[in-house]
Protein backbone atom coordinates (compact mmCIF):
# COMPACT_ATOMS: atom_id res chain seq x y z
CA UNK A 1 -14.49 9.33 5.69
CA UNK A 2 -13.68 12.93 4.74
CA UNK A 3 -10.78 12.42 7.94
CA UNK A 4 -9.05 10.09 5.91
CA UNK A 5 -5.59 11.87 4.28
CA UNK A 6 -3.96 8.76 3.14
CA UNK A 7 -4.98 5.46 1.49
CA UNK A 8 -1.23 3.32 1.23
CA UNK A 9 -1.46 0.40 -1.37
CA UNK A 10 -0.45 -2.68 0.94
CA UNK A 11 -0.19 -6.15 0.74
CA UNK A 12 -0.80 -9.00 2.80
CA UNK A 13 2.54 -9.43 3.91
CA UNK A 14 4.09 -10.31 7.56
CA UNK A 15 6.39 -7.34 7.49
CA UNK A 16 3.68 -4.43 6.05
CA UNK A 17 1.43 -5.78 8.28
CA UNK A 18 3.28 -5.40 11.65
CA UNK A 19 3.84 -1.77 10.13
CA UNK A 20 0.52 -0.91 10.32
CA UNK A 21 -0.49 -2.67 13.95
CA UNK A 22 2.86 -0.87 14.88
CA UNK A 23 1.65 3.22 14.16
CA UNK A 24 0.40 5.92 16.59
CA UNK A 25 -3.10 5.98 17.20
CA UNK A 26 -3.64 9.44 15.39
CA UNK A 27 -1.87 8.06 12.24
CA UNK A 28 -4.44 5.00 12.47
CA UNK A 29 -6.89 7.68 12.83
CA UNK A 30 -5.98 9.25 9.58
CA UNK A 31 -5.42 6.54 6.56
CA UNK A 32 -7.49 3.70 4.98
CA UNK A 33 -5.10 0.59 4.05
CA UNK A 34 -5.87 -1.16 1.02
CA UNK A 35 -4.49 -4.58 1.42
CA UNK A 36 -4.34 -6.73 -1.27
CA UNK A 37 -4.77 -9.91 -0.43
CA UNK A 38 -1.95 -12.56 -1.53
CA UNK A 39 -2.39 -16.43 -1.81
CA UNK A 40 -1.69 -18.14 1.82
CA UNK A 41 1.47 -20.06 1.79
CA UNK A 42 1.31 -23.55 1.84
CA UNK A 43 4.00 -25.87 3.25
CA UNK A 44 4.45 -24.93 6.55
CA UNK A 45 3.03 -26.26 9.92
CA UNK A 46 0.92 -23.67 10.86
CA UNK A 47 -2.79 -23.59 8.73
CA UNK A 48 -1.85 -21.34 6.20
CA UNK A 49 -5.87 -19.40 6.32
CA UNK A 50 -6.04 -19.64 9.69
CA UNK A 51 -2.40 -17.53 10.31
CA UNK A 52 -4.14 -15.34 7.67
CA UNK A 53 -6.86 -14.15 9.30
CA UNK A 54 -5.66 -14.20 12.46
CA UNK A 55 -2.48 -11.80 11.14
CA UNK A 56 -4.80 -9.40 9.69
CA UNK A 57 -7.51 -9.46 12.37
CA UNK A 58 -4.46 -8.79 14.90
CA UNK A 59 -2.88 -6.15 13.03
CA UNK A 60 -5.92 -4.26 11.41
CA UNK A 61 -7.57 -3.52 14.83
CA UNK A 62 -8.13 0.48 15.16
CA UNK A 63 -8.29 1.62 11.71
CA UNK A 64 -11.38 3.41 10.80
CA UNK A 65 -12.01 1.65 7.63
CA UNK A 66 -9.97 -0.94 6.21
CA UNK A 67 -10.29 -1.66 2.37
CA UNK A 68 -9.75 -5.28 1.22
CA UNK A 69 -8.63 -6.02 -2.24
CA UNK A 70 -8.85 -10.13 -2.87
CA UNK A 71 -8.23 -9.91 -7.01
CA UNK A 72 -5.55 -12.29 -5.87
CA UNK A 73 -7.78 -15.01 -4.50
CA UNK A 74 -10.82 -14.79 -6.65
CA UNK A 75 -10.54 -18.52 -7.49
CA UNK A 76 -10.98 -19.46 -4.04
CA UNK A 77 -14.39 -17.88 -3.42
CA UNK A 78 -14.74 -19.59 -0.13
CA UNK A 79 -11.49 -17.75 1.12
CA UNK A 80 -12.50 -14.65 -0.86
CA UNK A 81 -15.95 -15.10 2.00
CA UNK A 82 -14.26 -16.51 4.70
CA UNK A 83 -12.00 -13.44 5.47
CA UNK A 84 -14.49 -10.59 5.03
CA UNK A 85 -16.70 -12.68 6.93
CA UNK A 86 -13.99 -13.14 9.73
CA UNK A 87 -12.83 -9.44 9.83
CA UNK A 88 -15.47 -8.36 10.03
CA UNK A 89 -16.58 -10.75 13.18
CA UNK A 90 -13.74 -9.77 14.69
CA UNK A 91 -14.95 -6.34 14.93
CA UNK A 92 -13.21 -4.65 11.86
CA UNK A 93 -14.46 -2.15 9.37
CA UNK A 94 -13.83 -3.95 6.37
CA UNK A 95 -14.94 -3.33 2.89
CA UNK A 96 -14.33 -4.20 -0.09
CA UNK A 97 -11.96 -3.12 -2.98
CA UNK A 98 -13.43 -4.65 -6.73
CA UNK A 99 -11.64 -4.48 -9.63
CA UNK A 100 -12.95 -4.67 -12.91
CA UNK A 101 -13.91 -8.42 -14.04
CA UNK A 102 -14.82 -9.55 -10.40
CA UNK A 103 -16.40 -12.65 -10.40
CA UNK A 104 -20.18 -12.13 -10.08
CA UNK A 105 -20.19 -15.43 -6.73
CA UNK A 106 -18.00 -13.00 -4.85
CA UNK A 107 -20.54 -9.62 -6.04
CA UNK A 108 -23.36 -11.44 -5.22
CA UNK A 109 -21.68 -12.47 -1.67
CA UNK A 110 -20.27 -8.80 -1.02
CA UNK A 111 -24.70 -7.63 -1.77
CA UNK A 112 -25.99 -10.33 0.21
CA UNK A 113 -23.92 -9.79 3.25
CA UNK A 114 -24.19 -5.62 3.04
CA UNK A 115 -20.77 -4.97 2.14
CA UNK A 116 -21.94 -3.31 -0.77
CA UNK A 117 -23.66 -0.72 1.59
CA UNK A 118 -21.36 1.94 1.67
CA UNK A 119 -17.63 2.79 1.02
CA UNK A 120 -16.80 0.57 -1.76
CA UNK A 121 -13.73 0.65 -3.26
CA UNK A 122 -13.59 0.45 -7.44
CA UNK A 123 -10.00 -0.14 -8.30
CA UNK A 124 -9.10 0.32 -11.73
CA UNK A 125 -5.38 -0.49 -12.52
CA UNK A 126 -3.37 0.24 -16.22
CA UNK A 127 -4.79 -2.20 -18.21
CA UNK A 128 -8.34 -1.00 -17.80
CA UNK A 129 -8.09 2.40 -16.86
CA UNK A 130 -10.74 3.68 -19.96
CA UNK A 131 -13.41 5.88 -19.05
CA UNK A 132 -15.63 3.44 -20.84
CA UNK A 133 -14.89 0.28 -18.66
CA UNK A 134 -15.05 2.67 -15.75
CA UNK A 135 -19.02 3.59 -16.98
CA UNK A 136 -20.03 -0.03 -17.85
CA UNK A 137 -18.72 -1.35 -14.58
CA UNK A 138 -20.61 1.48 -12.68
CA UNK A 139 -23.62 0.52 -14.84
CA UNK A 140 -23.23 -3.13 -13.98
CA UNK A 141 -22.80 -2.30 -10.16
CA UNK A 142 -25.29 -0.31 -10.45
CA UNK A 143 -28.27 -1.99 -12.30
CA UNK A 144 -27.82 -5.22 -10.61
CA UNK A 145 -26.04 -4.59 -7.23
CA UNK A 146 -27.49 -0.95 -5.98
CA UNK A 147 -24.50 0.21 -5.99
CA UNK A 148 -24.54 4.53 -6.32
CA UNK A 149 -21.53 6.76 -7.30
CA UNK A 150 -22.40 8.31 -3.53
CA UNK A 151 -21.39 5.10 -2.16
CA UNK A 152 -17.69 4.38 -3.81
CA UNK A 153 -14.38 5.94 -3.68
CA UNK A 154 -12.22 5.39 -7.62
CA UNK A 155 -8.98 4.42 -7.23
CA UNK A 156 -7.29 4.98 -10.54
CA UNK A 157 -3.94 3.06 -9.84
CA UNK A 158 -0.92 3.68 -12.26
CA UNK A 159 1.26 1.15 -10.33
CA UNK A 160 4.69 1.20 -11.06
CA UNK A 161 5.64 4.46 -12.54
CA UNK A 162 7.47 3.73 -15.76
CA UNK A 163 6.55 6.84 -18.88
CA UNK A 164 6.89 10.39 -18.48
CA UNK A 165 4.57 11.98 -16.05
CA UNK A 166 3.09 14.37 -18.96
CA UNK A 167 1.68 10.95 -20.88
CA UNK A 168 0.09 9.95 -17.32
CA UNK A 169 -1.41 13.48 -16.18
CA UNK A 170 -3.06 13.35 -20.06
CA UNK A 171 -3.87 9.83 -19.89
CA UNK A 172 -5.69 10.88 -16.33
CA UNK A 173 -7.08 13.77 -17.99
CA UNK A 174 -8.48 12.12 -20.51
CA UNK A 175 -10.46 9.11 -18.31
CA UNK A 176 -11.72 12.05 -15.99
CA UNK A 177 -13.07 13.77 -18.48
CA UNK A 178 -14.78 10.63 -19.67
CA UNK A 179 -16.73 9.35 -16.60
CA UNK A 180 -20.66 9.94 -16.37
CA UNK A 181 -21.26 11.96 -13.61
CA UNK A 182 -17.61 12.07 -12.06
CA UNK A 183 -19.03 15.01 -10.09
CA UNK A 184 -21.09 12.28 -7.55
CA UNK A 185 -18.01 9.94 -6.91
CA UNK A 186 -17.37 10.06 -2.86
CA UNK A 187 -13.50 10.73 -3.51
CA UNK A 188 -11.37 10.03 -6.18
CA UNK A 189 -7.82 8.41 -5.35
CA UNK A 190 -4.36 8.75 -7.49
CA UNK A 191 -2.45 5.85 -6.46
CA UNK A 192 1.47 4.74 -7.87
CA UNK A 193 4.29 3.66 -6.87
CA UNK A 194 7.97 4.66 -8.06
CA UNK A 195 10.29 2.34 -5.92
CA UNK A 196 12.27 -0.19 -8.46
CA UNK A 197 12.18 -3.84 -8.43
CA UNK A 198 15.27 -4.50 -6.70
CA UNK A 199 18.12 -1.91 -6.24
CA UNK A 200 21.12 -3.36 -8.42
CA UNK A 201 22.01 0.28 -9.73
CA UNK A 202 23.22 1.33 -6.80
CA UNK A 203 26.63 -0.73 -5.46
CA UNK A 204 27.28 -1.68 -1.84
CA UNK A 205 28.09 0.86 0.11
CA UNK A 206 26.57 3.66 -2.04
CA UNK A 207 24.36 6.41 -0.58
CA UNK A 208 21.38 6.92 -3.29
CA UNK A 209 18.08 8.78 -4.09
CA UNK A 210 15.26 7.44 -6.16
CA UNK A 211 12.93 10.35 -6.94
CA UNK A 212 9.44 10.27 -5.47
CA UNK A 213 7.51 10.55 -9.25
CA UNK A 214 4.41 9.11 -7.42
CA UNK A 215 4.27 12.30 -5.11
CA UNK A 216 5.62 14.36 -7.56
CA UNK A 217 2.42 12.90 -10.56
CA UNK A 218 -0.18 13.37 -7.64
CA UNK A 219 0.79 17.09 -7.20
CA UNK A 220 0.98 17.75 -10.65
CA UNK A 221 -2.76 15.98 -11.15
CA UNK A 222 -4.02 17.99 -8.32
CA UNK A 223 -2.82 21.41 -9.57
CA UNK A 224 -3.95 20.80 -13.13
CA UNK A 225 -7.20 18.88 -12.55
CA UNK A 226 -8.99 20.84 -9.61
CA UNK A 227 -11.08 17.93 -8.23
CA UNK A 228 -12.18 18.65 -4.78
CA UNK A 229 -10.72 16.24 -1.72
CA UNK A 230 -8.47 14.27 -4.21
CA UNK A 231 -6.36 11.86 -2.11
CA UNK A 232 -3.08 9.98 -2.32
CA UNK A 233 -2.71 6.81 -2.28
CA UNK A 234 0.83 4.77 -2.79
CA UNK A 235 2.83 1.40 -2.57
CA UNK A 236 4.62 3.02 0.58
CA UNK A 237 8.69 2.40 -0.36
CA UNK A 238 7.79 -1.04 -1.83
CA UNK A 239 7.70 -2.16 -6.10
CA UNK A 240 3.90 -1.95 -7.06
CA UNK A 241 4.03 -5.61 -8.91
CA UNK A 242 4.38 -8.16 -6.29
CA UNK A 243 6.75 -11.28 -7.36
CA UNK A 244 6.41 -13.80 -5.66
CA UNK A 245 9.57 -15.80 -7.32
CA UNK A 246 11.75 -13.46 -5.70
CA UNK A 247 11.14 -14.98 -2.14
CA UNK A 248 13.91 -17.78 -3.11
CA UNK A 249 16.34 -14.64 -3.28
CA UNK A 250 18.25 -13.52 -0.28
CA UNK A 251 17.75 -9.60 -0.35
CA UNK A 252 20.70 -7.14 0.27
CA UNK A 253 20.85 -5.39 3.85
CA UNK A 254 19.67 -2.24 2.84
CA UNK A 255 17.74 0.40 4.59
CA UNK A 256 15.40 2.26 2.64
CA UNK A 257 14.09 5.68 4.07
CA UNK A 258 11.76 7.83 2.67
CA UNK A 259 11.70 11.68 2.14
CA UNK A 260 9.63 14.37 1.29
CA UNK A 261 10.78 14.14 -2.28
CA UNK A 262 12.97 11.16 -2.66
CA UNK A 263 13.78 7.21 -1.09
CA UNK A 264 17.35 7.14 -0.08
CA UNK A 265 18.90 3.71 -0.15
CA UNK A 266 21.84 2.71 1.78
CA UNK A 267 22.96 -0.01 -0.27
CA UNK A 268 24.56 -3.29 1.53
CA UNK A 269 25.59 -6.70 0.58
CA UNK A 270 23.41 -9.94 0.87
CA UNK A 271 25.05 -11.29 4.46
CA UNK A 272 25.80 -14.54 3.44
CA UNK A 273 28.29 -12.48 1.10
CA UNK A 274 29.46 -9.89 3.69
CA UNK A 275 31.67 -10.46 7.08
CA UNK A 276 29.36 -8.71 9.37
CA UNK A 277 26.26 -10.30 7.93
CA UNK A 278 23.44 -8.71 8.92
CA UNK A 279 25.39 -6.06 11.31
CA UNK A 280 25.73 -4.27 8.43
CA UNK A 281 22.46 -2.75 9.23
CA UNK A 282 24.04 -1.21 12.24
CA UNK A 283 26.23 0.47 10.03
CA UNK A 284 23.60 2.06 7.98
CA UNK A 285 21.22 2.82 10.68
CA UNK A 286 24.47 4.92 11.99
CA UNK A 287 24.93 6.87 8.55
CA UNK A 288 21.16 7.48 8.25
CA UNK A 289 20.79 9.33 11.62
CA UNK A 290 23.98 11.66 10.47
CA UNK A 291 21.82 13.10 7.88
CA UNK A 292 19.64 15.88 8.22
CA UNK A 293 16.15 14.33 6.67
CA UNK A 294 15.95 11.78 9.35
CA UNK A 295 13.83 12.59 11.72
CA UNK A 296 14.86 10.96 14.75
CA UNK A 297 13.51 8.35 17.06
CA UNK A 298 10.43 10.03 18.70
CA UNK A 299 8.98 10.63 14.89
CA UNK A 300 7.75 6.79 14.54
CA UNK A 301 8.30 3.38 15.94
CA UNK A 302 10.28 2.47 12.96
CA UNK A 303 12.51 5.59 13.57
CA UNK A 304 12.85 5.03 17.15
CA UNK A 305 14.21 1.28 15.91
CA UNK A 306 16.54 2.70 13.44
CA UNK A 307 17.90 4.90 16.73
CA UNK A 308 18.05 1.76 18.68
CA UNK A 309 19.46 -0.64 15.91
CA UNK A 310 22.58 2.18 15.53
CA UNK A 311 22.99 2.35 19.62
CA UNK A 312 23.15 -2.06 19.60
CA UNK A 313 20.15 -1.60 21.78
CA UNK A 314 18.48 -3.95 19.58
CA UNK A 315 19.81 -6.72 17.27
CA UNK A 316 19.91 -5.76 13.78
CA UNK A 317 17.06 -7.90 12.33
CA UNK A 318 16.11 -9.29 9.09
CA UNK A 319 14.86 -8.32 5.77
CA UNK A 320 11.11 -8.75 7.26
CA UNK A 321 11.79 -6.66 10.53
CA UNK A 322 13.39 -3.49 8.28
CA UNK A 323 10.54 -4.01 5.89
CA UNK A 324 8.31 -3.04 8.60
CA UNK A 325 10.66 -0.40 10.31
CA UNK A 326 10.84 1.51 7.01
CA UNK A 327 7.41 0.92 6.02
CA UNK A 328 6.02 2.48 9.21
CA UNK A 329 8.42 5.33 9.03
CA UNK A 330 6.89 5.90 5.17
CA UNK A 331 3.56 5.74 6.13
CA UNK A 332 3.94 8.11 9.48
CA UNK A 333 5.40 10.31 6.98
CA UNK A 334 2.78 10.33 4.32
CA UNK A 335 -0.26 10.84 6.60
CA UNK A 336 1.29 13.67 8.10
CA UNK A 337 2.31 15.28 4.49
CA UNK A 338 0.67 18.54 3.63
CA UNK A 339 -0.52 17.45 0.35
């Protein structure tokens, strides 16, 4: 999967999901989603599992590979079957993203179905990113499951960006240098993520940057390191640490695009607290296409609805709709980015 330029950190979510069903074939063509896999809701009239698989068969289709990360679910090991079993009857390439402590039902599940073949995905987020867990969990995958450095891609995942990039270059550094025979790992990954948790320290109607230190801690690693076909991989313009308490919250209408170097919010109100509710968006759709980094409708889909939501050729949406409008645009960008 040499092809592959991008690997975005995703989530089982309505509004990431429709981004990805909604990109250009030749983007498909060039990234690997890893999805992590969230808890089904309950409480509504539709079955929660079935609306799960059937959101991610629908919207995964096309995608040469398609990593699945189900840390999330590992209590429910018949779910945890049920949708790698699903996906991949429903013709996609699905395989599988462990993380350290993975419950030996689902390892023995992921063997005895062959989805421990090839292409495995060993995640290995903050709290466990030593260079001896990393050897003792290739020894256990190994010596019990078959499982070769050939056959796996290491995602080392810093998540949400939050100490100087010098103590996370070392602290890379440092594990690298520590792995057993790094040199016969298919592809190593450097995934992060640098959007904030919610964007109180900007004020309505303020034009802002966030700086891109997940780019910027990728380049850096890549220019001091020298590993051959290391590959990006990010949480797209979204916070790394999903919260699900924060779905009682009414979110602000905001649109966040990204840049080259930087995610530029244009900060609204919530519109139960503003008088054109969610027309605000129009507003902001109308400022972003005055600047010179956008990069107008024919880039993406979720461009070409930021063009139509500033014309009223559309309606302005919801948080869910500019969630995937911005996350498309994001990951168009990415897998076009000459890293």
């Amino acid at each position: 999967m040499t092809n592959i330029r991008y690997y975005p950190l995703m989530r089982s979510k309505a509004g990431e999901l429709e981004a990805l069903k909604l990109l250009a074939p030749d983007i498909k063509s060039s990234i690997a989603p890893i999805i992590q896999i969230l808890p089904p809701a309950v409480g509504r009239k539709k079955d929660p599992i079935v609306k799960l698989i059937k959101d991610l068969s629908d919207k995964l289709k096309e995608f040469p590979i398609v990593y699945i990360d189900p840390k999330d679910i590992w209590k429910d090991q018949a779910l945890c079957q049920l949708i790698f079993l699903e996906l991949k009857k429903n013709g996609i390439n699905v395989r599988p993203t462990i993380q350290t402590l993975a419950p030996k039902d689902l390892l023995d599940f992921l063997k005895e179905e062959n989805f421990l073949d090839d292409n495995v995905c060993l995640r290995i987020t903050s709290d466990y990113a030593t260079s001896d867990v990393i050897n003792r969990f290739y020894g256990l995958l190994f010596n019990h499951y078959n499982l070769t450095k050939e056959q796996t891609l290491l995602l080392i995942d810093f998540e949400y960006i939050a100490v100087s990039l010098i103590h996370l270059i070392n602290s890379f550094l440092t594990l690298y240098q520590g792995i057993e025979n790094i040199q016969d790992i298919s592809r190593i990954l450097v995934g992060a993520g640098s959007f904030p948790q919610d964007l109180s320290k900007f004020k309505d109607g303020d034009i802002g940057a966030i700086e891109r230190t997940d780019l910027a801690l990728f380049n850096r690693i890549k220019s001091t390191a020298n590993i051959p076909d290391l590959a990006f991989a990010d949480y797209c313009n979204l916070h790394p640490i999903y919260d699900n308490s924060t779905e009682k919250f009414e979110g602000t209408c905001s649109v966040k695009y990204t840049t080259d170097n930087a995610f530029i919010v244009f900060r609204g109100k919530q519109a139960s607290k503003h008088p054109q509710g969610n027309q605000q968006y129009v507003q902001k759709c109308k400022e972003l296409m005055k600047e010179s980094y956008y990069k107008g409708p024919a880039f993406s889909y979720g461009d070409k609805c930021i063009s139509d939501c500033a014309s009223v050729a559309i309606g302005p949406g919801n948080a869910q709709k500019w969630v995937t409008y911005t996350v498309n645009h994001h990951i168009t960008l990415m897998a076009q980015f000459p890293y």
